[in-house]
PDB file of N, CA and C in Angstrom:
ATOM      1  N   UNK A   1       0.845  -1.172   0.000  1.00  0.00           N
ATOM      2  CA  UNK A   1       0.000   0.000   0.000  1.00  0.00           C
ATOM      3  C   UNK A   1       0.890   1.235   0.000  1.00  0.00           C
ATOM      4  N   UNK A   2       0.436   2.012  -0.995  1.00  0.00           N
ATOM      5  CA  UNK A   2       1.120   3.655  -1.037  1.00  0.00           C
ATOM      6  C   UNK A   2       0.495   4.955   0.075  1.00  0.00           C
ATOM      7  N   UNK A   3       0.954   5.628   0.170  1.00  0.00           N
ATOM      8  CA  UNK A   3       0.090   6.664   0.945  1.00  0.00           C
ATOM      9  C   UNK A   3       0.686   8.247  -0.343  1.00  0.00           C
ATOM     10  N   UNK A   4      -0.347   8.723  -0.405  1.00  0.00           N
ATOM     11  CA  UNK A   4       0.087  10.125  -1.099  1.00  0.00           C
ATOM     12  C   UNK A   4      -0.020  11.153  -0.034  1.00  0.00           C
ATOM     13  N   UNK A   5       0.409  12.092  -0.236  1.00  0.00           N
ATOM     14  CA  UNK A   5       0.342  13.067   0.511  1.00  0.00           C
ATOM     15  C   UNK A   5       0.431  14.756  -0.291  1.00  0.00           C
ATOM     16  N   UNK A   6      -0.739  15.608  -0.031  1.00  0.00           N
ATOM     17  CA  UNK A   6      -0.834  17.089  -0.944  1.00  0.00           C
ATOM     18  C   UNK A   6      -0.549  18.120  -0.244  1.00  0.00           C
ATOM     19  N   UNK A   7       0.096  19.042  -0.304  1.00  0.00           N
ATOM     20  CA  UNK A   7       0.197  20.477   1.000  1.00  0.00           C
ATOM     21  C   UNK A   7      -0.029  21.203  -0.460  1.00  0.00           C
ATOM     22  N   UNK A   8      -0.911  22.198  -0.140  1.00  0.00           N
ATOM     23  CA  UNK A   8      -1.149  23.087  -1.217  1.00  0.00           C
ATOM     24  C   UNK A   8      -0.940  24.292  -0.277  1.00  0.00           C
ATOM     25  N   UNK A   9      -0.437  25.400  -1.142  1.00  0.00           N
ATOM     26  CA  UNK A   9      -0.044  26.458  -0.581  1.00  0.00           C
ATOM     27  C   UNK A   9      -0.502  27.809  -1.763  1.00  0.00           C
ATOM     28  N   UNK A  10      -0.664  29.141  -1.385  1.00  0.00           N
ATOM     29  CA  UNK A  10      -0.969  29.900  -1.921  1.00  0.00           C
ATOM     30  C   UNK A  10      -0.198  29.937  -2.938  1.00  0.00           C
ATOM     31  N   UNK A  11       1.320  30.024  -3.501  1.00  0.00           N
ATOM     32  CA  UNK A  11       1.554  29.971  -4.720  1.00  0.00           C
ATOM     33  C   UNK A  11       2.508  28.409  -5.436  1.00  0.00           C
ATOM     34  N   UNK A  12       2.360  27.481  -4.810  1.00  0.00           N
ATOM     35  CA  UNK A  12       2.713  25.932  -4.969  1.00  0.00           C
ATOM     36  C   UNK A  12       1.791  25.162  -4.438  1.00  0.00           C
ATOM     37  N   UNK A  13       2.338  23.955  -4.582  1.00  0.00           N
ATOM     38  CA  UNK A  13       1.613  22.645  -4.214  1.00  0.00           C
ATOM     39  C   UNK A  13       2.683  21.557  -4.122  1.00  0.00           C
ATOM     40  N   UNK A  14       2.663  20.601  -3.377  1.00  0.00           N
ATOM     41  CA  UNK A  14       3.757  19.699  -3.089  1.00  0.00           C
ATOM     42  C   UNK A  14       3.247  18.625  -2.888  1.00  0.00           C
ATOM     43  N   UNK A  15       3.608  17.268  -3.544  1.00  0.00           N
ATOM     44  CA  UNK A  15       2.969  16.228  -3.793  1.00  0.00           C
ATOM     45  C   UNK A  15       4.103  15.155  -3.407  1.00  0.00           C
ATOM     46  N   UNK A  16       4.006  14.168  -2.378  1.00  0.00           N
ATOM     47  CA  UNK A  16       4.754  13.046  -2.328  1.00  0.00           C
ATOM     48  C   UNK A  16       3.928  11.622  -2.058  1.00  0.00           C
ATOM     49  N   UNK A  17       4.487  10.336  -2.512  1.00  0.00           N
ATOM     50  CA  UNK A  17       4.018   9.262  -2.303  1.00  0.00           C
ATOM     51  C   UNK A  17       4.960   8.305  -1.488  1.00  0.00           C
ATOM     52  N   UNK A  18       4.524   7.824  -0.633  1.00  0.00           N
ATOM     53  CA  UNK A  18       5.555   6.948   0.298  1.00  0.00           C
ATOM     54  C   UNK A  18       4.663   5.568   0.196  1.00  0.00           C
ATOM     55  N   UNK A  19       5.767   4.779   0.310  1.00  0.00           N
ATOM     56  CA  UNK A  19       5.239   3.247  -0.234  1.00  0.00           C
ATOM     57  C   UNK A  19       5.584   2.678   1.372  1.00  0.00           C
ATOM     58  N   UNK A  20       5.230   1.318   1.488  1.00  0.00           N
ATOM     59  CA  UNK A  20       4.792   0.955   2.990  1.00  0.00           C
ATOM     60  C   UNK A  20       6.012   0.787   3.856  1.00  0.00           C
ATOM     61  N   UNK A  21       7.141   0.779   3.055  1.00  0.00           N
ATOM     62  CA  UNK A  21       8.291  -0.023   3.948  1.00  0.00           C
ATOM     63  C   UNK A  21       8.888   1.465   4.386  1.00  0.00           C
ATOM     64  N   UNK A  22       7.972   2.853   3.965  1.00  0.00           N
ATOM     65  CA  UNK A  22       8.278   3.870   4.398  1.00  0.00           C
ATOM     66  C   UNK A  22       9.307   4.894   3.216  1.00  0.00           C
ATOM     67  N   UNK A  23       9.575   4.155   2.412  1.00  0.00           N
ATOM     68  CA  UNK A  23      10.539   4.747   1.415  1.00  0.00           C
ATOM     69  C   UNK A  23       9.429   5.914   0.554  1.00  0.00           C
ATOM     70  N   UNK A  24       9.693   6.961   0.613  1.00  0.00           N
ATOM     71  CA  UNK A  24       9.861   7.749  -0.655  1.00  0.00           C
ATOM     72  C   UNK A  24       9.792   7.468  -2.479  1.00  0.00           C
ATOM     73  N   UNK A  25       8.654   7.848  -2.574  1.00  0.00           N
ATOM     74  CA  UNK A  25       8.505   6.622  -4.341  1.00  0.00           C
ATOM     75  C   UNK A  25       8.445   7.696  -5.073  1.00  0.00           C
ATOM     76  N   UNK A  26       7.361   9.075  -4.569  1.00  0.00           N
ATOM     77  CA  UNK A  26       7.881  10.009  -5.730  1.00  0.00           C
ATOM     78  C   UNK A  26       7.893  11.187  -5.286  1.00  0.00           C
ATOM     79  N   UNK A  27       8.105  12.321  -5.707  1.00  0.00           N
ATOM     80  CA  UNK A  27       8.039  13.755  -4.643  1.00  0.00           C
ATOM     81  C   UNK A  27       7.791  14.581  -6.032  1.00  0.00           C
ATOM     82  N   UNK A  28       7.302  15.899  -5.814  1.00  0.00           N
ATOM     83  CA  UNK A  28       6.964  16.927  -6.409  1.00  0.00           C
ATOM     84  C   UNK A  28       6.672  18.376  -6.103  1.00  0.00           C
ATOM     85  N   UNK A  29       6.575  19.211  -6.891  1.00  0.00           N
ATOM     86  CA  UNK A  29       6.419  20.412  -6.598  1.00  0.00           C
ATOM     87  C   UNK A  29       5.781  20.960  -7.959  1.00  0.00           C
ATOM     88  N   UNK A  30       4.644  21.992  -7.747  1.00  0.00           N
ATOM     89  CA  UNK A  30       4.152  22.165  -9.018  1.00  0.00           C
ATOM     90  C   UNK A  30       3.482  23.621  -8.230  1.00  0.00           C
ATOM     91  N   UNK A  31       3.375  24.175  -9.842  1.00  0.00           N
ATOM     92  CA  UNK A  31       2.703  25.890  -9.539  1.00  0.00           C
ATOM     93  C   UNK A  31       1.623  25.883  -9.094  1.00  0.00           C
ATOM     94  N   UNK A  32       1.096  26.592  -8.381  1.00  0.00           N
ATOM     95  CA  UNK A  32      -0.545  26.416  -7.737  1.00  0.00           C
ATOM     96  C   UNK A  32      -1.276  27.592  -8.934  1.00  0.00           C
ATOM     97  N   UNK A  33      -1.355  26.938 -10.340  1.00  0.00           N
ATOM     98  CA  UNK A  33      -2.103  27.928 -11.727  1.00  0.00           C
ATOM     99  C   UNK A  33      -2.057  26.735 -12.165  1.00  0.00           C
ATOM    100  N   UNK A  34      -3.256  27.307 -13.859  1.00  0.00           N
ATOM    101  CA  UNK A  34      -3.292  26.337 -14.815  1.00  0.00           C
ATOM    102  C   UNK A  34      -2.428  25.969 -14.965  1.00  0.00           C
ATOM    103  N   UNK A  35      -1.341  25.848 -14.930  1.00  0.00           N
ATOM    104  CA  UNK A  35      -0.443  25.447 -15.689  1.00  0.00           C
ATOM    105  C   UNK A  35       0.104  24.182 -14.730  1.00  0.00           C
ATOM    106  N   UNK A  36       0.317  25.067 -13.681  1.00  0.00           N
ATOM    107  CA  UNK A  36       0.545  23.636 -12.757  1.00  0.00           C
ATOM    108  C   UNK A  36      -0.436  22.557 -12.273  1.00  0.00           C
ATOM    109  N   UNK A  37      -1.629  22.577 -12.842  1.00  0.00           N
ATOM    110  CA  UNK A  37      -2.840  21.921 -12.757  1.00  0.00           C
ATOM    111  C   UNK A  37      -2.594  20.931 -13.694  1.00  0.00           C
ATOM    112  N   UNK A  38      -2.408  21.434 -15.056  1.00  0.00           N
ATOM    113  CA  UNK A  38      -2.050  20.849 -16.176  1.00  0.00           C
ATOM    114  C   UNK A  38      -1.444  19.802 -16.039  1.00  0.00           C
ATOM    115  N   UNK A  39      -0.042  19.944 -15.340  1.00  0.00           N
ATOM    116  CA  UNK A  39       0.709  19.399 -15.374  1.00  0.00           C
ATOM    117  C   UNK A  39       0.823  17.791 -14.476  1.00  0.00           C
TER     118      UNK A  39
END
């Protein structure tokens, strides 16, 4: 089992997924606009 996790912030958003054994599977950062919606 994965767990995701979202912190949205007035001008970003930060996106990570941790898998069960606790490791780190993906991380992100994206614009809080279309564009980073898009994406």
């Amino acid at each position: 089992m994965s767990v995701v996790g979202i912190d949205i912030a007035k001008h970003s958003f930060d996106i990570a997924t941790v898998q069960a054994n606790g490791k780190h599977r993906t991380k992100g950062k994206l614009a809080n606009d279309p564009a980073g919606f898009e994406a």
